[in-house]
C-alpha atoms as a PDB file:
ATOM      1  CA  UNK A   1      72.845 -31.992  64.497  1.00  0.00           C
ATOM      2  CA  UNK A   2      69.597 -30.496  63.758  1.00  0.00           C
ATOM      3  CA  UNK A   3      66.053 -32.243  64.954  1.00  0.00           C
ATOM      4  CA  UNK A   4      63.285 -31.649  62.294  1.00  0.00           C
ATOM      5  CA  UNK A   5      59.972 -31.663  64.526  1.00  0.00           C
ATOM      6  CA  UNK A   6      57.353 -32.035  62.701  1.00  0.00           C
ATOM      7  CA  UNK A   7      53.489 -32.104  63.947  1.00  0.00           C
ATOM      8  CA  UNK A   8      51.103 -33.652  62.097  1.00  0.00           C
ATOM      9  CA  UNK A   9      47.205 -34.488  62.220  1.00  0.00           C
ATOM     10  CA  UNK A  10      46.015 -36.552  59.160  1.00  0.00           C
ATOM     11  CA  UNK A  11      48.674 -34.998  56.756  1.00  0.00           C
ATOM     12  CA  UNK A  12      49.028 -37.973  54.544  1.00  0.00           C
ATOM     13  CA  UNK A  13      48.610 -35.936  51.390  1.00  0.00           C
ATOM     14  CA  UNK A  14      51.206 -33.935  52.386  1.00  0.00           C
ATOM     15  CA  UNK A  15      53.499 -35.671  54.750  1.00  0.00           C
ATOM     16  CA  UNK A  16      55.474 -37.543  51.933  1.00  0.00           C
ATOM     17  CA  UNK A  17      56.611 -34.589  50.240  1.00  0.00           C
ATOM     18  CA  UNK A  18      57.470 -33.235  53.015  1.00  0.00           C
ATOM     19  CA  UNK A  19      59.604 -35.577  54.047  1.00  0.00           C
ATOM     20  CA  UNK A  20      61.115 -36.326  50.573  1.00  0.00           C
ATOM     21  CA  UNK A  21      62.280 -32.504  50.760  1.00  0.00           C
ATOM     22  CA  UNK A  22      64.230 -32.722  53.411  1.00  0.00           C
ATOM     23  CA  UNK A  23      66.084 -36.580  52.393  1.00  0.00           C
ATOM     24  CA  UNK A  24      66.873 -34.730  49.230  1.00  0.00           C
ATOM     25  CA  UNK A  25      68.774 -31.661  50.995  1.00  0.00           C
ATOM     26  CA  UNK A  26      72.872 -31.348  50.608  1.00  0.00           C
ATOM     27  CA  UNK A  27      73.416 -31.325  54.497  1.00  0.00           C
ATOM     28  CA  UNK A  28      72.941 -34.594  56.447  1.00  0.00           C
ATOM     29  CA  UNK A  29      73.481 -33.886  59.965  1.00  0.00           C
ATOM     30  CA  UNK A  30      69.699 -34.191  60.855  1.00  0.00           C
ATOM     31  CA  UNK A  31      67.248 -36.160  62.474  1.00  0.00           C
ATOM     32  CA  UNK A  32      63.344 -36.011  62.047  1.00  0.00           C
ATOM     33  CA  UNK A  33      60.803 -36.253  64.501  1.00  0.00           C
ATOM     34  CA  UNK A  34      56.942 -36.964  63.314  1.00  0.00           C
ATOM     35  CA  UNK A  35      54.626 -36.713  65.786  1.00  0.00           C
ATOM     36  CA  UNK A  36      51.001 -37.851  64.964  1.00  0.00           C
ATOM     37  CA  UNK A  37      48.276 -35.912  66.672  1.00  0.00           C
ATOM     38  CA  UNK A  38      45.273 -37.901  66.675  1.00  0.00           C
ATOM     39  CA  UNK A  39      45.256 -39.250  63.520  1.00  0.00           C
ATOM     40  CA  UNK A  40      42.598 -41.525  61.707  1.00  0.00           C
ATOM     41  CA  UNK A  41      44.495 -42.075  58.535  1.00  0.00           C
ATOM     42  CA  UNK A  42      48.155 -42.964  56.882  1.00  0.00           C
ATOM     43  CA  UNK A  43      50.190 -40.275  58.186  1.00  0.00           C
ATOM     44  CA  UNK A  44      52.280 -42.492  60.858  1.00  0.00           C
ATOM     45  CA  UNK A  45      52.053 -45.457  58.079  1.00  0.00           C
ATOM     46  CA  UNK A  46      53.853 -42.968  55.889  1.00  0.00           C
ATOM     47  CA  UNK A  47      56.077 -41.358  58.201  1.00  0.00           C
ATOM     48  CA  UNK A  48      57.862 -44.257  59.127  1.00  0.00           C
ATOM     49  CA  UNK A  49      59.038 -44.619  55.509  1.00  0.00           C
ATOM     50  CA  UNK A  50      61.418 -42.212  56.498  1.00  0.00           C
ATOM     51  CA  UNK A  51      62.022 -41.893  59.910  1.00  0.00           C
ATOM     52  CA  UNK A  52      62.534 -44.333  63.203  1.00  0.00           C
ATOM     53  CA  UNK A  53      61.037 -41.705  65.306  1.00  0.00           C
ATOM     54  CA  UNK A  54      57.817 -41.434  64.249  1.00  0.00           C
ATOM     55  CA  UNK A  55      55.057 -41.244  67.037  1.00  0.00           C
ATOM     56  CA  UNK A  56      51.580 -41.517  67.837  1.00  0.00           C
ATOM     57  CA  UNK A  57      49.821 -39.084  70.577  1.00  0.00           C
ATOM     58  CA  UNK A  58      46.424 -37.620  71.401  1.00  0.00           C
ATOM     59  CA  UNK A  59      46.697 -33.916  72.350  1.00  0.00           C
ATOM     60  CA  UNK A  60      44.944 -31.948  69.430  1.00  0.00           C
ATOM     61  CA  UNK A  61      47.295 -28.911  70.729  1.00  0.00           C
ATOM     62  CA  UNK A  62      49.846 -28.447  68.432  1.00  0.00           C
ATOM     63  CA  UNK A  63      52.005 -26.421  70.886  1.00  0.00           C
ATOM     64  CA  UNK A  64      51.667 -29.735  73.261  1.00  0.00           C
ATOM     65  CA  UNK A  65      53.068 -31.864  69.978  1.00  0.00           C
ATOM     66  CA  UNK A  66      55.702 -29.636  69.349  1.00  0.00           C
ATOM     67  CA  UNK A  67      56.919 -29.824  72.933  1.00  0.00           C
ATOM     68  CA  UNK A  68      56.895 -33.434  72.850  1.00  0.00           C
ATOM     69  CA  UNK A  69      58.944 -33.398  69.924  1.00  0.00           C
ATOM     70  CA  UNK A  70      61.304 -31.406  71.450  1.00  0.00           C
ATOM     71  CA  UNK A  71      61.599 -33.530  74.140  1.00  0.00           C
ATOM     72  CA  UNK A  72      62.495 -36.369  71.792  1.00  0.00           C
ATOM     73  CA  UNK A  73      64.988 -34.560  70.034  1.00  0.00           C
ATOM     74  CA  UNK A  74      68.706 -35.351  70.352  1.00  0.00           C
ATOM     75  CA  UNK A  75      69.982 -32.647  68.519  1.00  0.00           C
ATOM     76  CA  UNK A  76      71.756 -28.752  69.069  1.00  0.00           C
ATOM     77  CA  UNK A  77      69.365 -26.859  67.109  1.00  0.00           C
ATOM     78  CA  UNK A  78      65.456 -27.336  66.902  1.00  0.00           C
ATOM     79  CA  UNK A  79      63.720 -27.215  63.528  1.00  0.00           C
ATOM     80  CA  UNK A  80      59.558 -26.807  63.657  1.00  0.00           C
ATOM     81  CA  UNK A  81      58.357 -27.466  60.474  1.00  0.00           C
ATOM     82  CA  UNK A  82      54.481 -28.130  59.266  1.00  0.00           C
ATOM     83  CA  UNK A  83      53.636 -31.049  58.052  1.00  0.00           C
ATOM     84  CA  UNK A  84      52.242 -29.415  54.878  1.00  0.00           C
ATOM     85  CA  UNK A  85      55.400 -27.580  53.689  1.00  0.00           C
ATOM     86  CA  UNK A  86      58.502 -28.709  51.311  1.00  0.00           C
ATOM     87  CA  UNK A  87      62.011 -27.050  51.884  1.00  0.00           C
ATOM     88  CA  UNK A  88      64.242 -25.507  49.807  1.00  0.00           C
ATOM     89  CA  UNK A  89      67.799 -27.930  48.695  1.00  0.00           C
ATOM     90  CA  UNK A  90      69.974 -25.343  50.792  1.00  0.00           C
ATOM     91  CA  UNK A  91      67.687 -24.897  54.114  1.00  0.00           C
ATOM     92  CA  UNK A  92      69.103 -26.946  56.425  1.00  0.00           C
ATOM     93  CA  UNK A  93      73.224 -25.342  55.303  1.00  0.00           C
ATOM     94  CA  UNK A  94      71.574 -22.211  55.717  1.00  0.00           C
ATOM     95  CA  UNK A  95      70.413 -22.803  59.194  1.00  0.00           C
ATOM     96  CA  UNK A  96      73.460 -24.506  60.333  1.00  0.00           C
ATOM     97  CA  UNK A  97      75.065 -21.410  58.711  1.00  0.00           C
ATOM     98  CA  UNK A  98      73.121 -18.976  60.421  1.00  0.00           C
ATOM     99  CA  UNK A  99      73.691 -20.929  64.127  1.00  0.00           C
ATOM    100  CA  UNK A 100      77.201 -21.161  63.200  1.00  0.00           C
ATOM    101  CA  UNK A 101      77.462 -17.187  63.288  1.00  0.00           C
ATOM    102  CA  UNK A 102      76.049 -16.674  66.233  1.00  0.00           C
ATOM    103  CA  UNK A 103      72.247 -16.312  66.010  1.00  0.00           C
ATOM    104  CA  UNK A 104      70.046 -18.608  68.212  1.00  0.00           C
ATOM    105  CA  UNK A 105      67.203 -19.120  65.558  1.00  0.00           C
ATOM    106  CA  UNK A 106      65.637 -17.666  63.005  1.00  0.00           C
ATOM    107  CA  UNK A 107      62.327 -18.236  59.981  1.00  0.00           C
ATOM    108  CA  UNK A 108      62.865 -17.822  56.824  1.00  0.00           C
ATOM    109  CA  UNK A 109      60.709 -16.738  53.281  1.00  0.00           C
ATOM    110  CA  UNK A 110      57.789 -18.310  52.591  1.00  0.00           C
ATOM    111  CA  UNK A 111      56.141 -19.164  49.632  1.00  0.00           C
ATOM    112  CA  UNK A 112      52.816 -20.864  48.342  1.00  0.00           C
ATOM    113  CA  UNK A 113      52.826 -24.599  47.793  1.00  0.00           C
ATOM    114  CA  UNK A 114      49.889 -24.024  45.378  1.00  0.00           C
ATOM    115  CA  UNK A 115      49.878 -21.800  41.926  1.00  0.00           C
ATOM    116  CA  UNK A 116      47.100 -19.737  43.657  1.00  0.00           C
ATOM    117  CA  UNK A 117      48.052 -15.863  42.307  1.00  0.00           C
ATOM    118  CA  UNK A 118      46.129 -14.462  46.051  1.00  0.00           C
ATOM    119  CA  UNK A 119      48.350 -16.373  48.154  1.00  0.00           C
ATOM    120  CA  UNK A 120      51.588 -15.950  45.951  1.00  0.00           C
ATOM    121  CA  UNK A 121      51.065 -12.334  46.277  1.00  0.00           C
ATOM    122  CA  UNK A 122      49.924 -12.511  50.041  1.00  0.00           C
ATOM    123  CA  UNK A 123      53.390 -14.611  51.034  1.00  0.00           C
ATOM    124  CA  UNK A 124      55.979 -11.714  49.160  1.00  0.00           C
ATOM    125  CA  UNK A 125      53.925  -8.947  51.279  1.00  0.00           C
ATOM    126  CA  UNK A 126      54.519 -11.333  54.284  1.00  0.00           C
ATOM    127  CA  UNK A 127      58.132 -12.145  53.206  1.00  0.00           C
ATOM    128  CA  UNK A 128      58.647  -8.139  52.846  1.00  0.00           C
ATOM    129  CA  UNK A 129      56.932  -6.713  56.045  1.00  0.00           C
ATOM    130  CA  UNK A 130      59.219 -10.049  57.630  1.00  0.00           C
ATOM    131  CA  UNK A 131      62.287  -7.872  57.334  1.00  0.00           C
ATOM    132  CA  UNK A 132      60.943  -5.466  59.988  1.00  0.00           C
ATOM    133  CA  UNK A 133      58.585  -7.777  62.194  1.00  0.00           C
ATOM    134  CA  UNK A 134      59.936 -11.217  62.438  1.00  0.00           C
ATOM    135  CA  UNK A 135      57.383 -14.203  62.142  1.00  0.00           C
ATOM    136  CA  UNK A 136      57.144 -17.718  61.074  1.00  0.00           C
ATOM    137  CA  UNK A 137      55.093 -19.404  58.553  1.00  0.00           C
ATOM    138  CA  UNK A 138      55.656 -22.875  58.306  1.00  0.00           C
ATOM    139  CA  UNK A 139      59.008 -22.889  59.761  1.00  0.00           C
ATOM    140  CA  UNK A 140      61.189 -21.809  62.725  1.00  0.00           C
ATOM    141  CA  UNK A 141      64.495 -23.467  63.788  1.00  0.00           C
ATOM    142  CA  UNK A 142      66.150 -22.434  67.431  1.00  0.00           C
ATOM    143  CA  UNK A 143      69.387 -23.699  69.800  1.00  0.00           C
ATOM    144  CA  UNK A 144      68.173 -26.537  71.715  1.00  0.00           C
ATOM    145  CA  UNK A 145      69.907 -24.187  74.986  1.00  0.00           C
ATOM    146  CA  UNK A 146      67.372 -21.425  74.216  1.00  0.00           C
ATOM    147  CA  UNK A 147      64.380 -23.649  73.897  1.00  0.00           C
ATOM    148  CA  UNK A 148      61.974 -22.961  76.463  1.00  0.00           C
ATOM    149  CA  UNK A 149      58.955 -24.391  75.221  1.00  0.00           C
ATOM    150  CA  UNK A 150      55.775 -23.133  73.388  1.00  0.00           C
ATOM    151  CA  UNK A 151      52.895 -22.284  75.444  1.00  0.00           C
ATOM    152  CA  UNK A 152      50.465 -24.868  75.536  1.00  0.00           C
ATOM    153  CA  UNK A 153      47.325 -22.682  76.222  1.00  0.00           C
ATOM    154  CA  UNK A 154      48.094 -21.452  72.532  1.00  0.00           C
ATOM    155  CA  UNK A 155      46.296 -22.929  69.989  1.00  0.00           C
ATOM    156  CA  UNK A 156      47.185 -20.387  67.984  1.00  0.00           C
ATOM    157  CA  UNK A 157      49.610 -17.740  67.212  1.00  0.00           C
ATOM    158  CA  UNK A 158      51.956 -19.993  69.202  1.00  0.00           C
ATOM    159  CA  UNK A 159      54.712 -19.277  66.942  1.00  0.00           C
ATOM    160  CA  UNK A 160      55.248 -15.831  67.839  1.00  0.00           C
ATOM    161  CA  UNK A 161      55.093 -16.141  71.373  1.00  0.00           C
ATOM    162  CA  UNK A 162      58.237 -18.362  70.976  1.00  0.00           C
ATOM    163  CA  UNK A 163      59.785 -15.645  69.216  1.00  0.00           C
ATOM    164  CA  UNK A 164      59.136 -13.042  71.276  1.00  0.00           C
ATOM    165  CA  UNK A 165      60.753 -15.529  74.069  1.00  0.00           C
ATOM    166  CA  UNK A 166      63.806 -16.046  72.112  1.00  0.00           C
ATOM    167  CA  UNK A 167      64.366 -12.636  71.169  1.00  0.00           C
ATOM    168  CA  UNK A 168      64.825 -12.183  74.965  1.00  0.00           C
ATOM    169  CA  UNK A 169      67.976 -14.741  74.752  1.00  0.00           C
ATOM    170  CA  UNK A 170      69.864 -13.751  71.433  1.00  0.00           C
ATOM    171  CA  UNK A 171      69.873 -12.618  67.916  1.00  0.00           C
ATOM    172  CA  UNK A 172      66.696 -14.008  65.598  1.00  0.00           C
ATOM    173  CA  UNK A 173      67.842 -14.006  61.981  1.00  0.00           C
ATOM    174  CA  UNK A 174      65.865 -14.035  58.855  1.00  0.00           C
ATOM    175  CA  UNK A 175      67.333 -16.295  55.945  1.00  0.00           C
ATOM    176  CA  UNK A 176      66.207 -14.675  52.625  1.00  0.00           C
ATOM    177  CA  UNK A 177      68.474 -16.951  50.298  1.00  0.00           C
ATOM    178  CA  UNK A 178      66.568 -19.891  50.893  1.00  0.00           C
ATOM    179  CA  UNK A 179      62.423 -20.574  51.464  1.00  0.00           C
ATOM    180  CA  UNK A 180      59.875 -23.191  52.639  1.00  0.00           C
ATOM    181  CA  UNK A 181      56.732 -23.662  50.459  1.00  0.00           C
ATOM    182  CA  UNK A 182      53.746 -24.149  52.119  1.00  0.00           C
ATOM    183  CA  UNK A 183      50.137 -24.823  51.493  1.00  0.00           C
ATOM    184  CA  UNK A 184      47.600 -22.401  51.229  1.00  0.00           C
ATOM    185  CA  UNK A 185      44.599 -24.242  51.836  1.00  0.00           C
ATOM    186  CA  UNK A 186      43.500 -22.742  54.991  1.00  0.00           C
ATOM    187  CA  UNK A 187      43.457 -18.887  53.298  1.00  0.00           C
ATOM    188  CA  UNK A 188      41.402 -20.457  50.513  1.00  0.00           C
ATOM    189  CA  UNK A 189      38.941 -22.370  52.190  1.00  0.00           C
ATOM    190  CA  UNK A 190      38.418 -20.310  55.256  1.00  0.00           C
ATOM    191  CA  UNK A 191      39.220 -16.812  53.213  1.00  0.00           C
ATOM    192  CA  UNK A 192      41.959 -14.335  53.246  1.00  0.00           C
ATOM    193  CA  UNK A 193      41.085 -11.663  55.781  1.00  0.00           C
ATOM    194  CA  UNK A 194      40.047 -13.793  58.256  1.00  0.00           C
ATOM    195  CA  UNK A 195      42.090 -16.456  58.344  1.00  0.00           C
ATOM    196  CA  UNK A 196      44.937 -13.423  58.934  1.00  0.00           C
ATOM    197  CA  UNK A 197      42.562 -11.792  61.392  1.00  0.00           C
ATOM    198  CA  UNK A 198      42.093 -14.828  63.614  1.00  0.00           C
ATOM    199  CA  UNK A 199      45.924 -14.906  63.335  1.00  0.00           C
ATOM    200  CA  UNK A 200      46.737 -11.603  64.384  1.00  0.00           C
ATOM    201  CA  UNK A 201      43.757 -11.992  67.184  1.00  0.00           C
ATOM    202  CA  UNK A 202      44.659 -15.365  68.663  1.00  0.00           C
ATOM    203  CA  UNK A 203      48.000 -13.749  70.409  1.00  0.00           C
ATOM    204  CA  UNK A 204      46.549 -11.524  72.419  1.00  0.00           C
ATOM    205  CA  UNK A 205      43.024 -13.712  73.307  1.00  0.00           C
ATOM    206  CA  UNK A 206      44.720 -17.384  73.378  1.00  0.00           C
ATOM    207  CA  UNK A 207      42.502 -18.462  70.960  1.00  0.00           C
ATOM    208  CA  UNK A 208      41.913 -22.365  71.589  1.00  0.00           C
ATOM    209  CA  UNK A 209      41.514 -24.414  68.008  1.00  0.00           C
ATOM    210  CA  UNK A 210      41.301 -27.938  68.092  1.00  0.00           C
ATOM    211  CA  UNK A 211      41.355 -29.960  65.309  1.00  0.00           C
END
């Protein structure tokens, strides 16, 4: 079974389609797991719609929520997936796909949720260079057995500090015949270069964001 953990701090006008991505996927072997950081609006209202475990906490760390997701989760294989992000119909048959072959995780291509042409060109850069350097936008699925948690002084960047753990306990794969869509309101509001260079920064410094 595969445990879709998703964090979420006031997400409502996202959190539905979300959601309605994954009830509509081919593969029904899942769970899903919202966690509600400190929110002040409908998220939980909405997440309950569609799940039983849907749950309210005050961390504003989203490392911390995804760890307590994880620790809620009943299934083999771990799915993180923002809150602002719809999935492809085949995602969760390729992941099960991809664990059944051996690999203990993967990401997979990423695309823009919006029609803006900057980020559309920005995510196939990021979906090329992915082939070399592995990194997750949006999405990253692992074994539950080679989950060792994300580091909670991250506030950012956390996502490829969990890779570089993994890649320490098995194969990472990259699925290119399926994709997540995600927003790309961040780039636009806080700009291109340095949303990417507060990124790329964060690993190394630890960078604390709260919401």
């Amino acid at each position: 079974m595969l445990s879709i953990i998703i964090p979420a701090h006031n997400e409502e006008k996202y959190i539905e389609q979300c959601l309605r991505s994954i009830k509509n996927q081919k593969y029904e072997e899942y769970e899903i797991i919202v966690v509600c950081d400190s929110c002040t609006d409908k998220t939980k209202e909405i997440a309950k719609r569609y799940t039983k475990k849907a749950y309210d906490i005050k961390k504003k760390n989203v490392s911390a929520v995804r760890n307590y997701g994880a620790n809620k989760a009943k299934g083999d294989v771990l799915v993180f997936l923002d809150a602002d992000c719809v999935i492809a119909p085949n995602l969760l048959s390729e992941i099960d796909r991809t664990i059944k072959k051996g690999y203990i995780g993967g990401v997979s291509k990423t695309k823009s949720l919006e029609p803006f042409w900057k980020a559309q060109i920005m995510w196939a850069v990021g979906n090329f260079f992915r082939h070399f350097f592995l990194a997750a936008s949006g999405m990253l699925f692992c074994k539950t057995s080679a989950f060792t948690g994300y580091d909670e002084s991250r506030h950012l960047a956390e996502d490829t500090g969990l890779i570089l753990k993994l890649k320490k306990k098995g194969k990472l794969k990259y699925i290119t015949n399926s994709f997540i869509k995600t927003s790309s309101r961040r780039l636009e509001t806080e700009g291109y270069c340095w949303t990417i260079f507060r990124q790329f920064s964060a690993f190394f410094t630890k960078t604390k964001k709260k919401y």
